[in-house]
Protein backbone atom coordinates (compact mmCIF):
# COMPACT_ATOMS: atom_id res chain seq x y z
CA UNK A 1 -5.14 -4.47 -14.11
CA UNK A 2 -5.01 -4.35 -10.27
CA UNK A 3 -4.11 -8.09 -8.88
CA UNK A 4 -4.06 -8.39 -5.47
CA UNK A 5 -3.85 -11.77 -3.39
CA UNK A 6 -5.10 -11.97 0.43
CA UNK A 7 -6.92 -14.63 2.27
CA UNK A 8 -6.23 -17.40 -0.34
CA UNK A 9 -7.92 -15.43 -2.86
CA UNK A 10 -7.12 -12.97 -5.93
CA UNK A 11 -9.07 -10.34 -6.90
CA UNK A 12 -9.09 -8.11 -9.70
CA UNK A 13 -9.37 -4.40 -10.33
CA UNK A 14 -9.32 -2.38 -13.57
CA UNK A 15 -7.67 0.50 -12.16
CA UNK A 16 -5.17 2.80 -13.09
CA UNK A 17 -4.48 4.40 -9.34
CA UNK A 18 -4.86 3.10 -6.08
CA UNK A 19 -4.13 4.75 -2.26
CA UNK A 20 -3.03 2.45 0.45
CA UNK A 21 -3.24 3.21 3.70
CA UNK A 22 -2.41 2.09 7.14
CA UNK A 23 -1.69 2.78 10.98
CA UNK A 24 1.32 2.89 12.30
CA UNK A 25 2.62 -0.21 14.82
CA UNK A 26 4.15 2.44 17.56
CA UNK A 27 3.22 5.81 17.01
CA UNK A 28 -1.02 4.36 15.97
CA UNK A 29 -0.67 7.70 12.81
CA UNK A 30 -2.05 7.52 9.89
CA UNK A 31 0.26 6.75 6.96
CA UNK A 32 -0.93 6.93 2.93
CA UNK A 33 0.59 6.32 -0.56
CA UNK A 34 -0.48 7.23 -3.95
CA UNK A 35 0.19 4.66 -6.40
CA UNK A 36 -0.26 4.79 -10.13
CA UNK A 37 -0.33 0.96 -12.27
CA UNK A 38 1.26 1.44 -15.37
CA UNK A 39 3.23 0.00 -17.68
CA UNK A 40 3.04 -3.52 -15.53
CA UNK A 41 4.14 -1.93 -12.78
CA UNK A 42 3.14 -0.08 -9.75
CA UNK A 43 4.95 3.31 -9.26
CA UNK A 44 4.77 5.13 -5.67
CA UNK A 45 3.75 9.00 -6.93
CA UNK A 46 3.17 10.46 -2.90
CA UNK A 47 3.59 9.59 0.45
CA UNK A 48 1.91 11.34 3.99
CA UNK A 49 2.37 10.67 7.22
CA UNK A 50 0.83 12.55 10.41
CA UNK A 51 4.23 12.78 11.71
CA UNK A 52 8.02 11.86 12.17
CA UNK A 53 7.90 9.24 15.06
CA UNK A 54 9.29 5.55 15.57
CA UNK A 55 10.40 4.03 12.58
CA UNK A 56 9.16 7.52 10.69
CA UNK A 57 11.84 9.27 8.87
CA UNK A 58 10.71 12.71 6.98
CA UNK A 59 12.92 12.92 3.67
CA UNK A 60 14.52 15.90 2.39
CA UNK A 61 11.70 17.87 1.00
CA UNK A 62 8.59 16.93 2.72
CA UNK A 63 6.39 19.62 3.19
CA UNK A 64 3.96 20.59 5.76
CA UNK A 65 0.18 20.43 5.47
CA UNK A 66 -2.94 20.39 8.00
CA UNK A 67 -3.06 16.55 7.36
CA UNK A 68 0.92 15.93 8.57
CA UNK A 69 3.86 15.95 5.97
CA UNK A 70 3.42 14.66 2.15
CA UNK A 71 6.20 13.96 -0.19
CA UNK A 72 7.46 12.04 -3.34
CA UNK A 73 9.32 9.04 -2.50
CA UNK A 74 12.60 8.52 -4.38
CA UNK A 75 11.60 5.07 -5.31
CA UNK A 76 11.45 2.75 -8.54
CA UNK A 77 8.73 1.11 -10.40
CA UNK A 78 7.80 -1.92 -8.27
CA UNK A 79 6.50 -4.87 -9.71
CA UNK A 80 5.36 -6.21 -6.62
CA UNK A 81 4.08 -5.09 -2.86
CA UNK A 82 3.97 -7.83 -0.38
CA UNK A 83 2.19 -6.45 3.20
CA UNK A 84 2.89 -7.90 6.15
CA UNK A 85 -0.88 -9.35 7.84
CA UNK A 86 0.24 -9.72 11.34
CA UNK A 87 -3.03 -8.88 13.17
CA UNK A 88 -1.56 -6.86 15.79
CA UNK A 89 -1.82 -3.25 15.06
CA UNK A 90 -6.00 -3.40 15.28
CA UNK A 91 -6.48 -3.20 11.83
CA UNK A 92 -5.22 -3.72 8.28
CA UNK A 93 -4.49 -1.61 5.32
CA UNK A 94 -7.33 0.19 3.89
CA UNK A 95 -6.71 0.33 -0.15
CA UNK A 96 -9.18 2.75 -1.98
CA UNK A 97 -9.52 3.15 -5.98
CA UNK A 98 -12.56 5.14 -7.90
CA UNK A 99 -14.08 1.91 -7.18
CA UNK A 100 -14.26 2.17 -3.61
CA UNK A 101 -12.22 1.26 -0.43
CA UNK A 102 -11.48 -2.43 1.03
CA UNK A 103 -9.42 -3.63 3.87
CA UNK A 104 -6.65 -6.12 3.92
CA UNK A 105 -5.02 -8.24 6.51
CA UNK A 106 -6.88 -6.99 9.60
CA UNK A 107 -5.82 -10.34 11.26
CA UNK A 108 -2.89 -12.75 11.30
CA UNK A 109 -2.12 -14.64 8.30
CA UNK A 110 0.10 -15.01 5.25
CA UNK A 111 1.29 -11.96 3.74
CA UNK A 112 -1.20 -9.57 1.40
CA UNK A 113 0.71 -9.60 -2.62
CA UNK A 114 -0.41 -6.50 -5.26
CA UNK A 115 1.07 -6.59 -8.57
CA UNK A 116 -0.17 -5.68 -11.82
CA UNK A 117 -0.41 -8.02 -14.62
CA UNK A 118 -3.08 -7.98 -18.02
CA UNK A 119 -4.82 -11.37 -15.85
CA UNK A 120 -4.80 -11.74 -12.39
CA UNK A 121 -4.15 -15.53 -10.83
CA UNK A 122 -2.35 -16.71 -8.02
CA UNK A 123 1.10 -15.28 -7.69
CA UNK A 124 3.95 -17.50 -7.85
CA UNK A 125 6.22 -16.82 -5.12
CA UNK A 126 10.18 -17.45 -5.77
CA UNK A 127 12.26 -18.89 -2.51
């Protein structure tokens, strides 16, 4: 299951794969993950950007195609994505499953959590 937290409330998804996407803050590109939910965990399987830029770094191995530059981030099995909702890049991040597509954090406000759990409620957040 799919848990994700925004705007005081938690939704849930029975999904196995999910993209997120975003724009940029400086260079206003387009930048999208594939993410697969398994085994309680979310696990980043490809990245693309539209280009290297500000605070855009192409790793070793990217590879050129008509949409930018893809490639697989060297990254662990997350059990948690916290996105920042700060309202000022004109709009959110778009995330997109078989089920269809739905925007978080288009304006100011706490921070958007995903994790992925067999129930969804409120996350507990650990200071």
């Amino acid at each position: 299951m799919l848990c994700i937290a925004a705007a005081g409330q938690v939704l849930s998804l029975a999904v196995a794969a999910f993209t997120l996407s975003w724009t940029h803050s400086v260079e206003r590109t387009e930048w999208l993950e594939r993410w697969q939910v398994q085994d309680g965990a979310l696990r980043l399987e490809e990245a693309r950007v539209q280009g290297p830029g500000a605070g855009i770094h192409l790793p070793e191995g990217a590879r050129a195609t008509g949409d930018g530059w893809t490639y697989r981030p060297q990254l662990p099995p997350q059990r948690r994505l916290t996105l920042a909702a700060s309202g000022a890049t004109g709009a959110g991040w778009s995330l997109c499953t078989d089920l269809g597509c739905r925007e978080f954090g288009r304006t100011g406000g706490p921070p958007v959590e995903i994790w992925s759990a067999t129930e969804c409620a409120a996350p507990v957040v650990k200071r």
